[in-house]
N, C-alpha and C. Protein backbone atom coordinates (compact mmCIF):
# COMPACT_ATOMS: atom_id res chain seq x y z
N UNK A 1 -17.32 -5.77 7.85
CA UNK A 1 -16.52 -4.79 8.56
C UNK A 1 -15.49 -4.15 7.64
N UNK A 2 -14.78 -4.88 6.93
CA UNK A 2 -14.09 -4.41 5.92
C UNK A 2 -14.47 -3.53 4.90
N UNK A 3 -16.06 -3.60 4.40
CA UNK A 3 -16.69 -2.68 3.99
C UNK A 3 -16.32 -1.29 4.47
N UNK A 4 -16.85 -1.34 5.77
CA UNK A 4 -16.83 -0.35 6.31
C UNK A 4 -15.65 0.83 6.44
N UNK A 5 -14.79 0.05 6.71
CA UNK A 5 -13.34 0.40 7.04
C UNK A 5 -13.26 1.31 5.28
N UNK A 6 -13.64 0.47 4.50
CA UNK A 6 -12.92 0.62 3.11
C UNK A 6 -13.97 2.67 2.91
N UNK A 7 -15.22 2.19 3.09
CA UNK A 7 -15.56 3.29 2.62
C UNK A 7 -15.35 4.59 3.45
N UNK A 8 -14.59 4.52 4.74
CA UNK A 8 -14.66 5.21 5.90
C UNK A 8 -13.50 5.90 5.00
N UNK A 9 -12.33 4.96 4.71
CA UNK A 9 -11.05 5.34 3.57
C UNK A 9 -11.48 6.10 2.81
N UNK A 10 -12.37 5.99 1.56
CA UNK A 10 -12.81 6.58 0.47
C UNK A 10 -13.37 8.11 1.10
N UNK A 11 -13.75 7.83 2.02
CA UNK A 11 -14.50 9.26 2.24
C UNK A 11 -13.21 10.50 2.88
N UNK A 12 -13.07 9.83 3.60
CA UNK A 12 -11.54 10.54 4.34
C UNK A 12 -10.97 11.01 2.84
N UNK A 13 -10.33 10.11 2.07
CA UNK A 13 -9.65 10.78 0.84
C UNK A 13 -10.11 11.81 0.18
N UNK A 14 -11.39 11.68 0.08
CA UNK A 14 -12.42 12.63 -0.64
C UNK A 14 -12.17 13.28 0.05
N UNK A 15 -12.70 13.69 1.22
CA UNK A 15 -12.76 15.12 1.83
C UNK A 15 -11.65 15.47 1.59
N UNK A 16 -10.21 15.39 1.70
CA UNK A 16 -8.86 15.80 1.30
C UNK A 16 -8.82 16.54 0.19
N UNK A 17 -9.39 16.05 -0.73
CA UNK A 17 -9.27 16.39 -2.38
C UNK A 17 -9.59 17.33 -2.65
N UNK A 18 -11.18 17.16 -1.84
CA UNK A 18 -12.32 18.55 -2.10
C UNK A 18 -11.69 19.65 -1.06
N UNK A 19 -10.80 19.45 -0.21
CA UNK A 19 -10.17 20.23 0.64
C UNK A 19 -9.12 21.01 0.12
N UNK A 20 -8.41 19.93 -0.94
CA UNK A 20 -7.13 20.46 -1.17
C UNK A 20 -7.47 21.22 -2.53
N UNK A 21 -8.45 21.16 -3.18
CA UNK A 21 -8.83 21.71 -4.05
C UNK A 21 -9.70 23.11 -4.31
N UNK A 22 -9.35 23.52 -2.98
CA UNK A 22 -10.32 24.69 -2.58
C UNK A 22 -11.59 24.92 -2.11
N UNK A 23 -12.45 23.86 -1.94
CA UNK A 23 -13.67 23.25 -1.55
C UNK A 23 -14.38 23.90 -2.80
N UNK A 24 -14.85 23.73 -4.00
CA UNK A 24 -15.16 23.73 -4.95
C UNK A 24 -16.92 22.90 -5.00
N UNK A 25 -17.84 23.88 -5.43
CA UNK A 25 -19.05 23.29 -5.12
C UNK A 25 -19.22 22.11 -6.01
N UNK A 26 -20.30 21.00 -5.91
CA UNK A 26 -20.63 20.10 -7.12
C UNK A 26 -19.40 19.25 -7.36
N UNK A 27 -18.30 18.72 -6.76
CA UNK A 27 -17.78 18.24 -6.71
C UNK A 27 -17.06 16.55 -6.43
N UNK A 28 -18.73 16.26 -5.29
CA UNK A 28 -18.16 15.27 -4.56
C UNK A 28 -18.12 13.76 -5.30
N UNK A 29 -18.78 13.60 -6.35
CA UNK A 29 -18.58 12.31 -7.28
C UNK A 29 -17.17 12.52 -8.24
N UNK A 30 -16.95 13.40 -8.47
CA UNK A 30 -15.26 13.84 -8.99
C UNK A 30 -14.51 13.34 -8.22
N UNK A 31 -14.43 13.70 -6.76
CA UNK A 31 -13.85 13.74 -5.53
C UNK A 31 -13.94 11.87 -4.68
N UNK A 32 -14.90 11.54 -4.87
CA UNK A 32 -15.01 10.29 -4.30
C UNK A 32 -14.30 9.34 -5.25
N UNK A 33 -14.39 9.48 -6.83
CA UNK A 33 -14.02 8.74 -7.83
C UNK A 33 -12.29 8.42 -7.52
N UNK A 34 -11.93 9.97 -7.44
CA UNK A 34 -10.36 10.10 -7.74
C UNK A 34 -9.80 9.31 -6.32
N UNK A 35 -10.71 9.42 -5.39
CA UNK A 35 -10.58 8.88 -3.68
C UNK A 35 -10.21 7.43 -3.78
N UNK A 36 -11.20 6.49 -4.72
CA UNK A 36 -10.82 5.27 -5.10
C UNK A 36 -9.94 5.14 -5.71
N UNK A 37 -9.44 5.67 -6.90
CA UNK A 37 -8.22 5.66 -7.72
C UNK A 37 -7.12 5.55 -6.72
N UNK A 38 -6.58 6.71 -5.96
CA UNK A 38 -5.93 7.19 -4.94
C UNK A 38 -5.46 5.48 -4.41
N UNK A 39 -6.72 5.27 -3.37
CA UNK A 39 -6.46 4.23 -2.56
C UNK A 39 -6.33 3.07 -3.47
N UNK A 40 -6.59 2.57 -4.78
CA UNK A 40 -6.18 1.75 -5.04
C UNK A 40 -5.46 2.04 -5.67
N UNK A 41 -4.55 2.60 -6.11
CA UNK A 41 -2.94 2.51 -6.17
C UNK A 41 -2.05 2.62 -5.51
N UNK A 42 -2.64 3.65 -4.32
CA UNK A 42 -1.83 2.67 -3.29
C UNK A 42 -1.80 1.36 -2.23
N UNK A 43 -3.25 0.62 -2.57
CA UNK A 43 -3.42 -0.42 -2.25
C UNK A 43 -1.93 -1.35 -3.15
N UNK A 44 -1.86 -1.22 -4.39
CA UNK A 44 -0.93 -2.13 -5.65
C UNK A 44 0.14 -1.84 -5.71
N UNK A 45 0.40 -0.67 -5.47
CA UNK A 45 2.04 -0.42 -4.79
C UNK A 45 2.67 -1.10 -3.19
N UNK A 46 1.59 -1.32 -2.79
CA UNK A 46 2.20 -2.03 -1.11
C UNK A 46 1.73 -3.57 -1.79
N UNK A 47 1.13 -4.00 -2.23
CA UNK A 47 1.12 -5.08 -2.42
C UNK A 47 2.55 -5.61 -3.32
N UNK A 48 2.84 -4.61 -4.01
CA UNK A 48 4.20 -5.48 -5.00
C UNK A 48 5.57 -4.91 -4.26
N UNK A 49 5.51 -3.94 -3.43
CA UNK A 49 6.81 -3.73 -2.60
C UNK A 49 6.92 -4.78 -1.42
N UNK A 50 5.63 -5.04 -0.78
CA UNK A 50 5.67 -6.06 0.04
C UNK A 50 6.33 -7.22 -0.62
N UNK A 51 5.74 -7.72 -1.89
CA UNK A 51 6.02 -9.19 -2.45
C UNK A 51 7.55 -9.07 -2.60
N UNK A 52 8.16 -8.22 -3.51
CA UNK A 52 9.65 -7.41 -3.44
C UNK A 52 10.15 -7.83 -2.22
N UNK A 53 9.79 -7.37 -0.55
CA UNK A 53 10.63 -7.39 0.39
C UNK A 53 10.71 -8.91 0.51
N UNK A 54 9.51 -9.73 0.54
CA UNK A 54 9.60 -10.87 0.79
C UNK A 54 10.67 -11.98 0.19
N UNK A 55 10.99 -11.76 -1.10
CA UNK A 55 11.37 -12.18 -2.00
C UNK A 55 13.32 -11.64 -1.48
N UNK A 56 13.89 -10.88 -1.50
CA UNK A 56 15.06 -10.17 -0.27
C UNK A 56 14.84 -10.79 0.66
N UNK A 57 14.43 -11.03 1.49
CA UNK A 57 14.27 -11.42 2.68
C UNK A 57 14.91 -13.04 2.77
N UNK A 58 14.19 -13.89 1.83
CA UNK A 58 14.10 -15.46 1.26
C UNK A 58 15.69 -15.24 0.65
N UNK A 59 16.41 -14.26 -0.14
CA UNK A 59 17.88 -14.68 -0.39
C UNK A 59 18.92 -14.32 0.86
N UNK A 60 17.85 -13.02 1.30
CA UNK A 60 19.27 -13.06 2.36
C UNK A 60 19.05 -14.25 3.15
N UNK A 61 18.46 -14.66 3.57
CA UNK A 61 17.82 -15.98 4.56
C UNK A 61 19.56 -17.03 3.92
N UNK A 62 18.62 -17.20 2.72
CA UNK A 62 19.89 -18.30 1.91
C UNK A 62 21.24 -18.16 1.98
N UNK A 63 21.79 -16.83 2.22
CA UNK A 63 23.37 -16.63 2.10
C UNK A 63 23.39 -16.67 3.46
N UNK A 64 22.78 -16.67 4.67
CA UNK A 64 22.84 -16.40 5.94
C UNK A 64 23.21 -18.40 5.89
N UNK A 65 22.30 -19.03 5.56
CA UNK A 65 22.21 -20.60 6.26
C UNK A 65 23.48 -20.85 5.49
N UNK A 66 23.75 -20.70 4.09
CA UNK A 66 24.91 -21.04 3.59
C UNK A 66 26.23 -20.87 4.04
N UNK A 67 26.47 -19.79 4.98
CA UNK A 67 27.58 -19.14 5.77
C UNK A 67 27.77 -20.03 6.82
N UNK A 68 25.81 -20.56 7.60
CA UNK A 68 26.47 -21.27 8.68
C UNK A 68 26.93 -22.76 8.62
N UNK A 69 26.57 -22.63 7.42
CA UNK A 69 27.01 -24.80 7.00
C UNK A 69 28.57 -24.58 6.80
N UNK A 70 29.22 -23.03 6.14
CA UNK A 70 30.35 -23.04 6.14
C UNK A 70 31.33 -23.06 7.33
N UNK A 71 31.11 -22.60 8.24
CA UNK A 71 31.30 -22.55 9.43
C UNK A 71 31.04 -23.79 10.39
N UNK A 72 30.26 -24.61 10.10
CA UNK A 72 29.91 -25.87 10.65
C UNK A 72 31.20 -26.85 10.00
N UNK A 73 31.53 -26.83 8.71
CA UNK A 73 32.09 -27.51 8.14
C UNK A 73 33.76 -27.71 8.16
N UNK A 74 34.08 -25.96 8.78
CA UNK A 74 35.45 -26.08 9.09
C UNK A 74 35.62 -26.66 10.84
């Protein structure tokens, strides 16, 4: 299923390209290529902004529990 999904992506992009590019004949292996490029960079950009948020998330966590032991303690 994921297949599917993935190339349903690739094609959607493509048509964009070849769209945004004036619809230009002989095109569509240019167009499908750059479609993958496309989606996998932005597949690797959400993957390392995600890891990023996670990583924020885990310190604020830490100054949050640290505040409440302070508060427990007085």
């Amino acid at each position: 299923m994921t297949n599917l999904l993935n190339e349903k992506a690739i094609k959607e992009a493509a048509y964009f390209i070849w769209k945004n590019a004036g619809c230009p004949a002989n095109t569509s292996l240019q167009d499908w290529n750059a479609a993958i490029q496309q989606l996998t960079a932005a597949s690797n950009n959400s993957k390392k902004s995600s890891s990023k948020t996670s990583s924020c998330k885990t310190v604020s966590l830490k100054k949050t529990s640290s505040k409440s032991k302070a508060k427990k303690a007085k």
